[in-house]
Protein backbone atom coordinates (compact mmCIF):
# COMPACT_ATOMS: atom_id res chain seq x y z
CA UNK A 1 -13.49 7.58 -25.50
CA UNK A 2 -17.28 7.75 -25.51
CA UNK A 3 -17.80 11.47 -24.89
CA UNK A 4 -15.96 14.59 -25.35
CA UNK A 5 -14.48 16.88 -22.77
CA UNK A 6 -16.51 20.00 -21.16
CA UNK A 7 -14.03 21.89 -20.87
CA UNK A 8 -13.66 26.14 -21.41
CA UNK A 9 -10.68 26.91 -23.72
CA UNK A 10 -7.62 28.41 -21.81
CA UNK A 11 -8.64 26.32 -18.37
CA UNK A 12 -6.46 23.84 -16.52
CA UNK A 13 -8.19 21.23 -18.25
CA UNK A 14 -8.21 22.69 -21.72
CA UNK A 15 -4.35 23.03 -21.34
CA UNK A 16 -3.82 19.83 -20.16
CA UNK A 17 -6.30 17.92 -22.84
CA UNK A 18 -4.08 20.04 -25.63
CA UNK A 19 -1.00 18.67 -24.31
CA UNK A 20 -2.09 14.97 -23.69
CA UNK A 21 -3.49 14.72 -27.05
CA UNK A 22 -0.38 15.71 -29.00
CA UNK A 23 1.27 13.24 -27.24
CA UNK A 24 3.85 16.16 -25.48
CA UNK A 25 2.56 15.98 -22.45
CA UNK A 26 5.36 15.32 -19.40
CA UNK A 27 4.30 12.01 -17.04
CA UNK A 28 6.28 11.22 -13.50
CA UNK A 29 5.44 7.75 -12.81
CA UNK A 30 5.86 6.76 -8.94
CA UNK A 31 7.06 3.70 -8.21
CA UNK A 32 9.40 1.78 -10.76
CA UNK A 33 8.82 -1.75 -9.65
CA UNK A 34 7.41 -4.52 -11.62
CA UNK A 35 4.23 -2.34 -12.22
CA UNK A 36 5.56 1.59 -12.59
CA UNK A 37 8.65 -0.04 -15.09
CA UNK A 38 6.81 -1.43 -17.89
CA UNK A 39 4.14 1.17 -17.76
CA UNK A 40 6.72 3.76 -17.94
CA UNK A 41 8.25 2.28 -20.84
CA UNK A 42 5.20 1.93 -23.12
CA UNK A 43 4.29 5.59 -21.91
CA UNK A 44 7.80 6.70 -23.43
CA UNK A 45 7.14 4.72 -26.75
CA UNK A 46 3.85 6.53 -27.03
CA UNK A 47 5.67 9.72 -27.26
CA UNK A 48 5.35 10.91 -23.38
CA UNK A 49 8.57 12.23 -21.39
CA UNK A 50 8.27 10.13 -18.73
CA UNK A 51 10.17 10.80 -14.99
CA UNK A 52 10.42 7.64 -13.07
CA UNK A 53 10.26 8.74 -9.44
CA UNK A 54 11.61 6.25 -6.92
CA UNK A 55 12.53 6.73 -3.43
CA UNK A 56 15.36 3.71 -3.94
CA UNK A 57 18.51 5.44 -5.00
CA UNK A 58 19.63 1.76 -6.21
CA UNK A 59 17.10 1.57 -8.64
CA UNK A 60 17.75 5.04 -10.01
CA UNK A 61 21.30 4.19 -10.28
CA UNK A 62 20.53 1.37 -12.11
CA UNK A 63 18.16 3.23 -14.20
CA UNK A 64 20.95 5.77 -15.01
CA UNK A 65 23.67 2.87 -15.72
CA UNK A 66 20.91 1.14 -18.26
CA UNK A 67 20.92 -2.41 -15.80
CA UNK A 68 18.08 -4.16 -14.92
CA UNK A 69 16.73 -4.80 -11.16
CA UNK A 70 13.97 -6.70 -12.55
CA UNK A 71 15.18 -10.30 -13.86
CA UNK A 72 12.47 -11.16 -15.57
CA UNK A 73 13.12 -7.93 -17.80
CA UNK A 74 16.42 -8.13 -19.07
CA UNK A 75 19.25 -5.43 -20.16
CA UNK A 76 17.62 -4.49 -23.57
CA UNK A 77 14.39 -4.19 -21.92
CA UNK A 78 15.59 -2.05 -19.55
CA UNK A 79 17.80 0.02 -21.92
CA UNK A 80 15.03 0.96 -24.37
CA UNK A 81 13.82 3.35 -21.55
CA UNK A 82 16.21 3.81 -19.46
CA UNK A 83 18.86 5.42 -22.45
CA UNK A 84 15.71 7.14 -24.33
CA UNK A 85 15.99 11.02 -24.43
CA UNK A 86 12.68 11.87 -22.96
CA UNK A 87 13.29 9.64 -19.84
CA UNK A 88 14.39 10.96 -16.19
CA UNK A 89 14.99 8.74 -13.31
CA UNK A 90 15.09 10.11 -10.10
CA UNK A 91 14.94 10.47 -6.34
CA UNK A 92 13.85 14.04 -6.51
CA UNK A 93 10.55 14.26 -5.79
CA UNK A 94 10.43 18.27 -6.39
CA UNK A 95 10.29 17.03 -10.24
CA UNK A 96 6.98 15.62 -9.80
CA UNK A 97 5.94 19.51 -10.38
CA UNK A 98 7.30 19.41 -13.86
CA UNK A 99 4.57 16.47 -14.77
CA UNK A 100 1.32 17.27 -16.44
CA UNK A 101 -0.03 13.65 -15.37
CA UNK A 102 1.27 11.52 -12.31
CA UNK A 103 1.06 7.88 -11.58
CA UNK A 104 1.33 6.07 -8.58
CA UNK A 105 2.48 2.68 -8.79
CA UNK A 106 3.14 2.28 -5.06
CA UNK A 107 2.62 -1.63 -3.03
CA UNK A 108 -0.81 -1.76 -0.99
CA UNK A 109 0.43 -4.52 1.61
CA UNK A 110 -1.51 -6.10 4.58
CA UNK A 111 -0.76 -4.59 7.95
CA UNK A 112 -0.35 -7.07 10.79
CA UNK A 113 -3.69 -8.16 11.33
CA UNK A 114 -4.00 -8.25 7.51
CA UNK A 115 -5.98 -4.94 7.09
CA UNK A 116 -5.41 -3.16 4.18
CA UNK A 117 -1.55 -0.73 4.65
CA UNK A 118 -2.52 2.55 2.22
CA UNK A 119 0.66 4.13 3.87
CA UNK A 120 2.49 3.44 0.35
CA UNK A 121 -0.39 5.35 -1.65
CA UNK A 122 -0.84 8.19 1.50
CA UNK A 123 3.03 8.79 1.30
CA UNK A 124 3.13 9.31 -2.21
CA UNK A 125 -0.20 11.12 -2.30
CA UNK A 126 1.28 13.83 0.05
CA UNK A 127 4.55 14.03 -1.55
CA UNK A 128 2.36 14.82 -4.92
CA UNK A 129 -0.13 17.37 -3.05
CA UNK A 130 2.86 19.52 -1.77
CA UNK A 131 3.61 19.69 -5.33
CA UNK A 132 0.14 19.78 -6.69
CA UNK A 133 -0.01 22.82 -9.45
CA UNK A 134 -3.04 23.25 -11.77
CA UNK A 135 -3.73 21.22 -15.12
CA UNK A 136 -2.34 17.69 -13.46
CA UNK A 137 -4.02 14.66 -13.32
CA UNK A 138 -3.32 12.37 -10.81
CA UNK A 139 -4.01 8.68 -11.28
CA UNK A 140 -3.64 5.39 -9.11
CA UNK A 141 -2.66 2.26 -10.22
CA UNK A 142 -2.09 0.29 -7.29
CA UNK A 143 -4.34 -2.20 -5.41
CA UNK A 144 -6.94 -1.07 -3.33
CA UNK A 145 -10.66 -1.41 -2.06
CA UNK A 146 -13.30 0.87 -3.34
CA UNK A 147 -13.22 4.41 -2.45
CA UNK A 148 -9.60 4.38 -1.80
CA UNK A 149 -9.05 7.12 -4.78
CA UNK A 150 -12.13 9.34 -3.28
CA UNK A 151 -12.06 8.91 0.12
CA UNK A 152 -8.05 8.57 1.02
CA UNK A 153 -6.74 10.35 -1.46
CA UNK A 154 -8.58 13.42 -2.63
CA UNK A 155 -8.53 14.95 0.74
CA UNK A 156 -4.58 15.08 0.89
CA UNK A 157 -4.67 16.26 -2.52
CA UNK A 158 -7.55 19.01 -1.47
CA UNK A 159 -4.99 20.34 1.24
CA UNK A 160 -3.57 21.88 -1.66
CA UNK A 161 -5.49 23.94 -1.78
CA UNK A 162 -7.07 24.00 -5.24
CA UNK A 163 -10.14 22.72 -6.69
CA UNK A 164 -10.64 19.25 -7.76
CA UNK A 165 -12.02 18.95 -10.90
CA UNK A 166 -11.44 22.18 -12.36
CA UNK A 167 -7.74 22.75 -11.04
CA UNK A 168 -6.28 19.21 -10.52
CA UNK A 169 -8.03 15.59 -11.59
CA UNK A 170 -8.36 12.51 -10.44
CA UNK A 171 -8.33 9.42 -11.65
CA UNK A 172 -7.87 5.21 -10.74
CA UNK A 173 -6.96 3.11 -13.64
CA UNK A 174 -5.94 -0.50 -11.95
CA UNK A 175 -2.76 -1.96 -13.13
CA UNK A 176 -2.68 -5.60 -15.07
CA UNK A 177 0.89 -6.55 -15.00
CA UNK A 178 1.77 -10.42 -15.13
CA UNK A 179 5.77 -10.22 -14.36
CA UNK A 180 6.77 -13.44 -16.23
CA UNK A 181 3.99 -13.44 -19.09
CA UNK A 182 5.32 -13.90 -22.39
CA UNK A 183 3.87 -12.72 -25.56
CA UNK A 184 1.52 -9.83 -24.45
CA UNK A 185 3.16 -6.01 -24.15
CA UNK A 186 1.71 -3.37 -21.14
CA UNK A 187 0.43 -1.67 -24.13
CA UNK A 188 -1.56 -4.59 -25.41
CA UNK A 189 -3.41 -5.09 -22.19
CA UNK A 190 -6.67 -3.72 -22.07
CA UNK A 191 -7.43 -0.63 -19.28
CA UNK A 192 -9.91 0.22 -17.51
CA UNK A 193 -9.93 4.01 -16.49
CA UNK A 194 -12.20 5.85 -13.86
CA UNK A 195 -12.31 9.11 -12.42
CA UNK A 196 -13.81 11.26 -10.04
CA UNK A 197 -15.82 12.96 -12.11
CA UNK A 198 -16.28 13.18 -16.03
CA UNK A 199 -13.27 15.37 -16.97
CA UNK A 200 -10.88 13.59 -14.93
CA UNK A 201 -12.43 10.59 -16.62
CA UNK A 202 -12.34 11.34 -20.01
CA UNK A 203 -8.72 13.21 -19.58
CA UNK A 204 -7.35 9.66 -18.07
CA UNK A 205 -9.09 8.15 -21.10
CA UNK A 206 -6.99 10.37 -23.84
CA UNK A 207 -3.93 9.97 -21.70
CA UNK A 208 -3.50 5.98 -21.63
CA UNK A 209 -5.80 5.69 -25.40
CA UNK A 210 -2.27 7.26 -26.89
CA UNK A 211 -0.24 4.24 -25.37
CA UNK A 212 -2.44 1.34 -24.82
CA UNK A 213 -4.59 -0.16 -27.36
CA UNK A 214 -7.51 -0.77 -25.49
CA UNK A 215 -8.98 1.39 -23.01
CA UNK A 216 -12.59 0.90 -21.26
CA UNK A 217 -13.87 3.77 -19.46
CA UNK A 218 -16.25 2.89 -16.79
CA UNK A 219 -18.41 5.29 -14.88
CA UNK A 220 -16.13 6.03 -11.61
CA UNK A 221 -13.27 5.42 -9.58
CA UNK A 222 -15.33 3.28 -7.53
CA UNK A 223 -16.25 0.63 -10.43
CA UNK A 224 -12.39 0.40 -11.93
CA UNK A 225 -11.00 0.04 -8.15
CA UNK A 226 -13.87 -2.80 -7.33
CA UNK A 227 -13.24 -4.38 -10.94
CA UNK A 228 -9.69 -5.01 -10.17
CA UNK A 229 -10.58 -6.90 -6.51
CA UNK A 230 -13.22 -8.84 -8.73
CA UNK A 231 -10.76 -10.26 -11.06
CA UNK A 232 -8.24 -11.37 -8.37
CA UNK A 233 -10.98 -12.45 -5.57
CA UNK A 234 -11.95 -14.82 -8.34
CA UNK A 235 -8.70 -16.35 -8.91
CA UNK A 236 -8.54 -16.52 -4.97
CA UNK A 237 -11.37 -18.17 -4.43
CA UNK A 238 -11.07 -21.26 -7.53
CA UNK A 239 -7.69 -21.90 -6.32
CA UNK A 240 -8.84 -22.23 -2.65
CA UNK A 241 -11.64 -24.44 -4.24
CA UNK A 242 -8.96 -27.11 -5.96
CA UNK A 243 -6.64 -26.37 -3.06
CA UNK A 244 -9.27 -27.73 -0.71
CA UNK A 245 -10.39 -30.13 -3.60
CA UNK A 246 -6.85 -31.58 -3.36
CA UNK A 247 -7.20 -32.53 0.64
CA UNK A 248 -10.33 -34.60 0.18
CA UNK A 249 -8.66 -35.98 -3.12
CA UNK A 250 -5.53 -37.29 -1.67
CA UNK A 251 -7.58 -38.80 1.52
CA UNK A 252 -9.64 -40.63 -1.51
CA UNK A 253 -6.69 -41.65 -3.16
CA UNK A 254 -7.38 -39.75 -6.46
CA UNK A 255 -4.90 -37.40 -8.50
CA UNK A 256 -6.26 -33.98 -8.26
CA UNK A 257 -4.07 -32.97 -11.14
CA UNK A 258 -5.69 -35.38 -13.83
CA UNK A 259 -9.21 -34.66 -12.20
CA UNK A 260 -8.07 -31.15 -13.49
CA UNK A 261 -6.98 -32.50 -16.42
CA UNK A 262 -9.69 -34.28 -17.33
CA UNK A 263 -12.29 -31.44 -15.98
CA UNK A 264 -10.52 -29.29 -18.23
CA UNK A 265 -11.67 -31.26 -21.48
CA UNK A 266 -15.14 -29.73 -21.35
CA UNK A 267 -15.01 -26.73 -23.89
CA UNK A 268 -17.44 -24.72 -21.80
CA UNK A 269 -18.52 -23.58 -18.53
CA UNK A 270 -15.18 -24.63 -16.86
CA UNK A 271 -11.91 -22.69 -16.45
CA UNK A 272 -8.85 -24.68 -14.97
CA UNK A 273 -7.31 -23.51 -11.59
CA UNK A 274 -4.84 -25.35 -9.85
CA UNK A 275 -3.76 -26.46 -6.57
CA UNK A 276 -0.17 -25.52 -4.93
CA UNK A 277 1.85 -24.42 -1.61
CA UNK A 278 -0.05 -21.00 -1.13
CA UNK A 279 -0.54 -18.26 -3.00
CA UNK A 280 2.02 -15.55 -4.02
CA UNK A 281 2.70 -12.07 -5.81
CA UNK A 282 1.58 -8.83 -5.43
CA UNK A 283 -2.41 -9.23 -5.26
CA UNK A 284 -4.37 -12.50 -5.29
CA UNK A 285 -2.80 -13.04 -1.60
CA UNK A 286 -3.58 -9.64 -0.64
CA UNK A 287 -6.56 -8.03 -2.33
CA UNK A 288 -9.40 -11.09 -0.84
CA UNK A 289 -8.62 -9.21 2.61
CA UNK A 290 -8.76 -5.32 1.32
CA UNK A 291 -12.30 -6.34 0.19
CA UNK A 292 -13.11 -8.30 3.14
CA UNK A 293 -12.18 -5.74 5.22
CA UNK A 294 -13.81 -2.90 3.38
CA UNK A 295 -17.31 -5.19 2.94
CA UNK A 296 -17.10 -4.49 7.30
CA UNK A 297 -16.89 -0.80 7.28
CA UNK A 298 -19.91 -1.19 5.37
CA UNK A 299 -21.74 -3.97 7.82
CA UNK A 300 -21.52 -6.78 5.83
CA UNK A 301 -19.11 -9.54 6.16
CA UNK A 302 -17.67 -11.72 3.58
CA UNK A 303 -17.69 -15.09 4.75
CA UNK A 304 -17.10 -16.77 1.67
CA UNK A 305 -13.88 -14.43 0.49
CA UNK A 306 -12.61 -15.03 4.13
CA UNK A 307 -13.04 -18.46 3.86
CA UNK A 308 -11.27 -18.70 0.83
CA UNK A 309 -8.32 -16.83 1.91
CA UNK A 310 -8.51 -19.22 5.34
CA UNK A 311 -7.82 -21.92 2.68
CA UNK A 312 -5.15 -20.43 0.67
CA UNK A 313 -3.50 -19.04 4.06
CA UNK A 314 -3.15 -22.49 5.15
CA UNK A 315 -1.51 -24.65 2.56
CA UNK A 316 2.30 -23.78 3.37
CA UNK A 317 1.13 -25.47 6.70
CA UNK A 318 -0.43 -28.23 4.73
CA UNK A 319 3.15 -28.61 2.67
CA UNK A 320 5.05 -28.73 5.75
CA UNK A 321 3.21 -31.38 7.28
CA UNK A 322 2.89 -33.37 4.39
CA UNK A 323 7.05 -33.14 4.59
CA UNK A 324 6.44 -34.22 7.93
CA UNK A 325 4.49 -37.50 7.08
CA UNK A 326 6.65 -38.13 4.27
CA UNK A 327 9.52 -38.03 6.24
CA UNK A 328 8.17 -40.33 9.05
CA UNK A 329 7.41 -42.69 5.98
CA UNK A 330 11.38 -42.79 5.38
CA UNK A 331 11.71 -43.97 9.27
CA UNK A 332 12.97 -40.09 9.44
CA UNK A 333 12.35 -36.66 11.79
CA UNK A 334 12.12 -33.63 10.30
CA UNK A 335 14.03 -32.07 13.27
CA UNK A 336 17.86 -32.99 11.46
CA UNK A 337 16.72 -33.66 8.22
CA UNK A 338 18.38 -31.90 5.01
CA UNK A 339 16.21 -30.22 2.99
CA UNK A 340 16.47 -28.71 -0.37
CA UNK A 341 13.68 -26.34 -1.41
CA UNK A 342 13.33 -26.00 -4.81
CA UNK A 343 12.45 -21.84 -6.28
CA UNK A 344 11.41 -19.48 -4.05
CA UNK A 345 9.91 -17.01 -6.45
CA UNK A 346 6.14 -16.92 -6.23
CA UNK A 347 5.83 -18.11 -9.80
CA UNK A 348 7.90 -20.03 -12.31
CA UNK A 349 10.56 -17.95 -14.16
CA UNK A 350 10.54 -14.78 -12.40
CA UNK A 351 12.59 -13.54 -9.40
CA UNK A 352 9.47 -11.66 -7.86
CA UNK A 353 9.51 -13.39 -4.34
CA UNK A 354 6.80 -10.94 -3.13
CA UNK A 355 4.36 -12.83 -0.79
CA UNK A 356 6.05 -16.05 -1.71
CA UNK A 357 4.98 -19.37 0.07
CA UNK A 358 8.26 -20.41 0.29
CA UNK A 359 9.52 -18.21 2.75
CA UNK A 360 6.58 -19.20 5.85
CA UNK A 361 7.58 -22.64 4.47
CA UNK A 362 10.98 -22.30 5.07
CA UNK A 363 10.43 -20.79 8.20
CA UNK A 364 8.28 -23.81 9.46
CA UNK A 365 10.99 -26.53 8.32
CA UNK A 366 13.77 -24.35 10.48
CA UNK A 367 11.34 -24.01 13.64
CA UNK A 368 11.22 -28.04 13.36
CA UNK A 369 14.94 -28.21 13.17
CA UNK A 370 15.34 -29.37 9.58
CA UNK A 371 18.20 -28.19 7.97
CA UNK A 372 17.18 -25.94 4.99
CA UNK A 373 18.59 -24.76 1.47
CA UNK A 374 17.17 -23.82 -1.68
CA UNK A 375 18.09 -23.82 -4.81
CA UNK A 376 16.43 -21.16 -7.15
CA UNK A 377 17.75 -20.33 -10.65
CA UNK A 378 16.52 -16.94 -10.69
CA UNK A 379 16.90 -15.86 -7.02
CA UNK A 380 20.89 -15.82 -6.17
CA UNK A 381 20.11 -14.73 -2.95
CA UNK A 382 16.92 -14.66 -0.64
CA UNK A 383 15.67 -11.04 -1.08
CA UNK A 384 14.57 -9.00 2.16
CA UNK A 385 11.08 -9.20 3.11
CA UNK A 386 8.93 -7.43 5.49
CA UNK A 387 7.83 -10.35 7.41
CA UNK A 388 10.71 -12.58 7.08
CA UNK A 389 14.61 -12.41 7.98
CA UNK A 390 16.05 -15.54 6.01
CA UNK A 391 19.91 -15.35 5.30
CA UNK A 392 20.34 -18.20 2.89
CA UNK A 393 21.45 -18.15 -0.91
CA UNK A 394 20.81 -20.56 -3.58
CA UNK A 395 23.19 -23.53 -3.91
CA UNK A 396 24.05 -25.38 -7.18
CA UNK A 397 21.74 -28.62 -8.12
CA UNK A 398 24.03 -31.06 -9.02
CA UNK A 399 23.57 -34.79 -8.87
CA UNK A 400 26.33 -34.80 -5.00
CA UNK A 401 24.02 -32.12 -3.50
CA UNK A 402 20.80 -33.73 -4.18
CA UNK A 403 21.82 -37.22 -2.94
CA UNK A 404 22.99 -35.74 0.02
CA UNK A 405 19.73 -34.07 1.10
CA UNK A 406 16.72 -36.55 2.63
CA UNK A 407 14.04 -34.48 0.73
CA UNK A 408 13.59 -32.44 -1.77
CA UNK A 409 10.83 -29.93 -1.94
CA UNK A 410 9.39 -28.02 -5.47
CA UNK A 411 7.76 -25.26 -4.26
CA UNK A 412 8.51 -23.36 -7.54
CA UNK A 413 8.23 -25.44 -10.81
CA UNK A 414 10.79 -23.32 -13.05
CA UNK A 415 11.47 -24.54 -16.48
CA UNK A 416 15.32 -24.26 -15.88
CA UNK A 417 15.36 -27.10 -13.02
CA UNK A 418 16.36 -30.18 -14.30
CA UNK A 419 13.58 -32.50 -13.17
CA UNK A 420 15.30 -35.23 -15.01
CA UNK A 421 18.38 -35.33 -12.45
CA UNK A 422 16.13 -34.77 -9.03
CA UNK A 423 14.83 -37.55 -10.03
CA UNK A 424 17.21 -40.09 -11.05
CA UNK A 425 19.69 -39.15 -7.39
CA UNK A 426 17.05 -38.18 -4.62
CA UNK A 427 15.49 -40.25 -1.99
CA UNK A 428 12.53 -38.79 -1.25
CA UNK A 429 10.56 -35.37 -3.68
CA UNK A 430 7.71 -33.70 -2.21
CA UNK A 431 6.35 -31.94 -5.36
CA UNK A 432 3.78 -29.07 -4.65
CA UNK A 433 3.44 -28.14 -8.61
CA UNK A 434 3.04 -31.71 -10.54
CA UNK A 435 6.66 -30.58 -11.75
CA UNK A 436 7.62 -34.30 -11.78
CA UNK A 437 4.79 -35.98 -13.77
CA UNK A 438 7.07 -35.98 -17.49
CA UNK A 439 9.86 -37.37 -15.47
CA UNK A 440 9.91 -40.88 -16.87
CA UNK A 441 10.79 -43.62 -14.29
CA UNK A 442 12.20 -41.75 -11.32
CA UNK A 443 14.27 -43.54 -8.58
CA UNK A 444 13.10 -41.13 -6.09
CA UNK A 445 9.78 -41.79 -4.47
CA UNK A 446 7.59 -39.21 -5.48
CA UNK A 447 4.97 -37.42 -2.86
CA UNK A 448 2.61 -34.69 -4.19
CA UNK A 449 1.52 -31.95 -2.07
């Protein structure tokens, strides 16, 4: 923390500071998806009591039976919270009140026209200011445009009618989960942390210093919501760049994969990105268009961030018709053809589906009459979605099924597919991920996409 707090002894802020610091202070954390679970936990092992709030009654039940909802976090995982003393799930939200320090961890989707949907963070915001009692702190974690925390939230709050910054704080701290990522803990990824004004800052600070072990305080709310759309508009916009790379590639006849390989070599001044169906999970798909869309209310239009989300936007398309060609190749329609999609998670060796390519891809093959299935390791069963309604579950890969199928598509390159035996019994493998290039003298003709 860089300064101390100006605080008078005895005040809402003085009790709360007192509390946070000895590590007793009580935290309901909103939200206990793949970003409010592992927070939660790493808050308990700090010392916190932590109350996971979650309007799905499933997941509290879960909670309460120690089982995990989350496959890439398995049942130990999930038990070393979910059976610790100072932990409370529930659907309650009058406990909220009993928290010195909330924190939402709520999903900031696109609406329709993809414009930013804050109904997530606006629901949980009032459900906190009906509660709202002095000495809180109120932080958000999820994914938004700058001035979300000021501008959306701190009026609901005010409606409360206490006094921001004296009675109640505010503060945005942007979350950095990578559901799948092995090796680094929550509490080993570094934070950023900005509030609304300095004692909300510095108060955020203390709280997340005593469970993460690095935490950068920047000067607002503004410049920790704007940092987060930074860091994901700029993995956006390099994989739109190889994704488009990879069209004028493949009309030259060149492997955009090894030209990534090779670029790669240089120690310097060059980070690899790489091309694949269209982009998934719960921000680089999403956050391009809150700041695009924000960057208009204030008159100026983001034509590159626009285009690059154009690009990315298009490749499932891309995919399809490349099925299409590759089909035609074969002497085949796609209207008929069986088709095996292979994972459906956004990412390898997760079951986070959230934004997932493979579901508008699906959808495409079936409005061309192919007949679809998937096989996915980690995803039993296709998992509801906003956008889509697909009724399918995954089917065993076994040498019978994948001879009988005229194509087989790898959306999803997860490490437990065996490669090997697509390759040795199918026709015909569209491969969006490289997933095929160790397989050593495949019978199936190979198409990347």
């Amino acid at each position: 923390m860089t300064s101390s707090l100006q605080i008078e002894p005895g005040s809402p802020a003085a009790v709360l500071a007192d509390r946070i610091e000895k590590s007793v202070a009580t935290v309901a954390v909103i939200g206990m998806g793949y970003v409010g679970f592992p927070l939660a936990r790493a808050l308990h092992e700090a010392g916190y009591r932590v109350i996971g709030f979650d309007i799905d009654d499933r997941k509290i039940e879960m909670m309460q039976r120690g089982e995990s909802y989350l496959g890439h976090l398995g049942e130990d995982y999930f038990r070393s919270l979910t059976e610790g003393e100072r932990f409370a799930p529930t659907s309650d939200p009058d406990r909220i009140a009993d928290a010195d320090v909330v924190v939402l961890c709520v999903p900031t989707p696109l609406g329709p026209h993809r414009e930013p949907d804050l109904s997530y963070v606006l629901d949980s915001t009032r459900i906190v200011a009906d509660r709202l009692r002095p000495g809180q702190l109120v932080i958000l974690e999820s994914t938004t445009y700058p001035g979300t925390t000021r501008d959306e939230m701190l009026p609901i709050l005010k409606e409360s009618g206490l006094q921001a910054g004296k009675d109640f704080f505010v503060a945005f701290s942007p979350e950095r989960e990578d559901p799948g990522r092995v090796g680094v803990t929550t509490a080993e990824i570094p934070k950023l942390v900005g509030g609304l004004d300095d004692n909300s800052t510095r108060l955020a600070v203390t709280f997340y210093s005593n469970a993460i072990s690095q935490v950068h305080e920047v000067s607002s709310a503004e410049v920790a919501e704007a940092a987060k759309i930074l860091e994901n508009v700029y993995r956006a916009v390099n994989i739109a760049l190889v994704n488009e790379l990879k069209l004028v590639f493949d009309r030259l006849d060149i492997d955009v994969w090894e030209v990534v390989a090779a670029a790669a070599t240089k120690p310097f001044g060059f980070q690899a990105f790489y091309p694949g169906p269209g982009l998934g999970g719960h921000c680089i798909p999403i956050d391009p268009f809150y700041l695009a869309w924000r960057a208009k209310q204030a008159g100026y239009p983001t034509r590159f961030i626009e285009l690059a989300g154009e690009i990315n936007s298009s490749m499932p398309r891309v995919v399809v018709d490349r099925v299409a060609e590759s089909l035609n190749e074969d002497g085949l329609a796609m209207n008929g053809a069986r088709i095996l999609v292979s994972g459906i998670a956004y990412k390898p060796d997760i079951d986070d589906i959230r934004e997932t390519p493979a579901a508008s891809i699906i959808e495409m093959l079936q409005e061309h009459g192919a007949e679809v299935s998937y096989h996915d390791p980690h995803c039993p069963a296709f998992p509801e979605m906003k956008k889509y309604d697909i009724d399918m579950q995954s089917i065993d890969l076994t040498p019978e099924v994948i001879q009988s199928m005229h194509c087989v598509l790898i959306v999803t390159d997860h490490d437990a597919v065996d490669y090997a035996m697509i390759g040795e019994h199918s026709k015909l493998v569209v491969d969006t991920r490289n997933a095929m290039a160790e397989v050593e003298n495949p019978k199936a003709r190979i198409i990347k996409a």
